[in-house]
Protein backbone atom coordinates (compact mmCIF):
# COMPACT_ATOMS: atom_id res chain seq x y z
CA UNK A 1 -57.92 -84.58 15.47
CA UNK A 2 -54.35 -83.62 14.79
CA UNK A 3 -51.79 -86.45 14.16
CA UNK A 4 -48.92 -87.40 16.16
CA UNK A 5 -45.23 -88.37 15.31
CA UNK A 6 -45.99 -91.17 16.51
CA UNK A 7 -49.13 -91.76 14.64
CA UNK A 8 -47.47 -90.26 11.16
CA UNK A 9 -44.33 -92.74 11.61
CA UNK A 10 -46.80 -95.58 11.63
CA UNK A 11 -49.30 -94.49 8.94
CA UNK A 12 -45.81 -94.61 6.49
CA UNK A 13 -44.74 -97.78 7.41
CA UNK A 14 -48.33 -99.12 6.55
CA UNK A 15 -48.33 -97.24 3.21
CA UNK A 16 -45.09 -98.59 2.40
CA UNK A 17 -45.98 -102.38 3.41
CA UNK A 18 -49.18 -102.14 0.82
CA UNK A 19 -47.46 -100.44 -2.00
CA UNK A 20 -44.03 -101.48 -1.57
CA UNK A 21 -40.53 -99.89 -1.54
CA UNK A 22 -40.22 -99.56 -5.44
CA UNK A 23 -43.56 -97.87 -5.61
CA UNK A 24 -42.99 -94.93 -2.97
CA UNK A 25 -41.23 -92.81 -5.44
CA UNK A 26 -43.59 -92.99 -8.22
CA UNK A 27 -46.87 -92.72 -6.10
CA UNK A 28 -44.99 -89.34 -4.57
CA UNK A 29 -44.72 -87.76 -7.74
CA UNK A 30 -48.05 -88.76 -8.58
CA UNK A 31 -49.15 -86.91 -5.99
CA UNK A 32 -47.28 -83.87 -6.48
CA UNK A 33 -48.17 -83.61 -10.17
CA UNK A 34 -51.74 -83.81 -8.80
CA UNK A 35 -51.18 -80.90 -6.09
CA UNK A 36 -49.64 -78.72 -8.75
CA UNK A 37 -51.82 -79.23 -11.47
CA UNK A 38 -54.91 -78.50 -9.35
CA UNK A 39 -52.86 -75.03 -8.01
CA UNK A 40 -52.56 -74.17 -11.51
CA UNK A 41 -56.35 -74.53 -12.52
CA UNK A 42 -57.44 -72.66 -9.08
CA UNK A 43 -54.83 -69.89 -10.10
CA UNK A 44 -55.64 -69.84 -13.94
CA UNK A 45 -58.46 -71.53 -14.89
CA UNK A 46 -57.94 -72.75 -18.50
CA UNK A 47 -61.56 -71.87 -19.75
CA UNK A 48 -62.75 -68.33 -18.77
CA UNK A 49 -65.76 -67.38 -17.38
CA UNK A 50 -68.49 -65.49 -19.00
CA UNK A 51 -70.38 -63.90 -16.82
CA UNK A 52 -72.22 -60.84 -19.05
CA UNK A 53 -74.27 -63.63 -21.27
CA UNK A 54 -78.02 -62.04 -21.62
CA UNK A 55 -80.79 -64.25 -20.44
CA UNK A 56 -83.89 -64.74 -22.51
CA UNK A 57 -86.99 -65.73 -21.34
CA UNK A 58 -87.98 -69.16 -21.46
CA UNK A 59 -91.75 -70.57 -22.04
CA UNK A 60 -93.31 -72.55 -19.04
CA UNK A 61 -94.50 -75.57 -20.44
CA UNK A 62 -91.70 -76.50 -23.43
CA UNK A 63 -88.90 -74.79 -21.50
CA UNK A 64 -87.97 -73.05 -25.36
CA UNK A 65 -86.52 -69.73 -25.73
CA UNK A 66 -89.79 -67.14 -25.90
CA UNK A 67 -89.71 -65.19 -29.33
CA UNK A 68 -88.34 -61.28 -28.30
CA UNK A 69 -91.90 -59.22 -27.90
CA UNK A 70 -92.15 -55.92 -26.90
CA UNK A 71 -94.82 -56.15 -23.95
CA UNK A 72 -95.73 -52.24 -24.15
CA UNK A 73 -98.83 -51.23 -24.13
């Protein structure tokens, strides 16, 4: 459900009775730090991902890494 003008004009006025004139500024650039910050990770995310890590098999009943056999007859 999109908002109105009218709707928008009234949701500010309520934000600024609850945090107050002095705290407007600061909670905006709180928010835009935020914004920015999370475009940055989703652009370049600071750890890469490995995606070419071999699997090993794992044993059933202690979930430990199996010992490498060759299962060749």
């Amino acid at each position: 459900m999109p908002f109105g003008p009218l709707e928008l004009l009234l949701l500010v006025v309520i934000i600024a009775l609850v945090f107050g004139a002095r705290k407007l500024p600061e909670l905006g650039k709180g928010v835009g730090q935020g914004i920015r910050e999370f475009k940055r990770e989703v652009k370049e995310p600071s750890v890469p991902t490995i995606t070419d890590v071999p699997s090993r098999p794992l044993d059933p009943v202690t979930g430990q890494p199996v010992a490498d056999r060759d299962h060749r007859a």
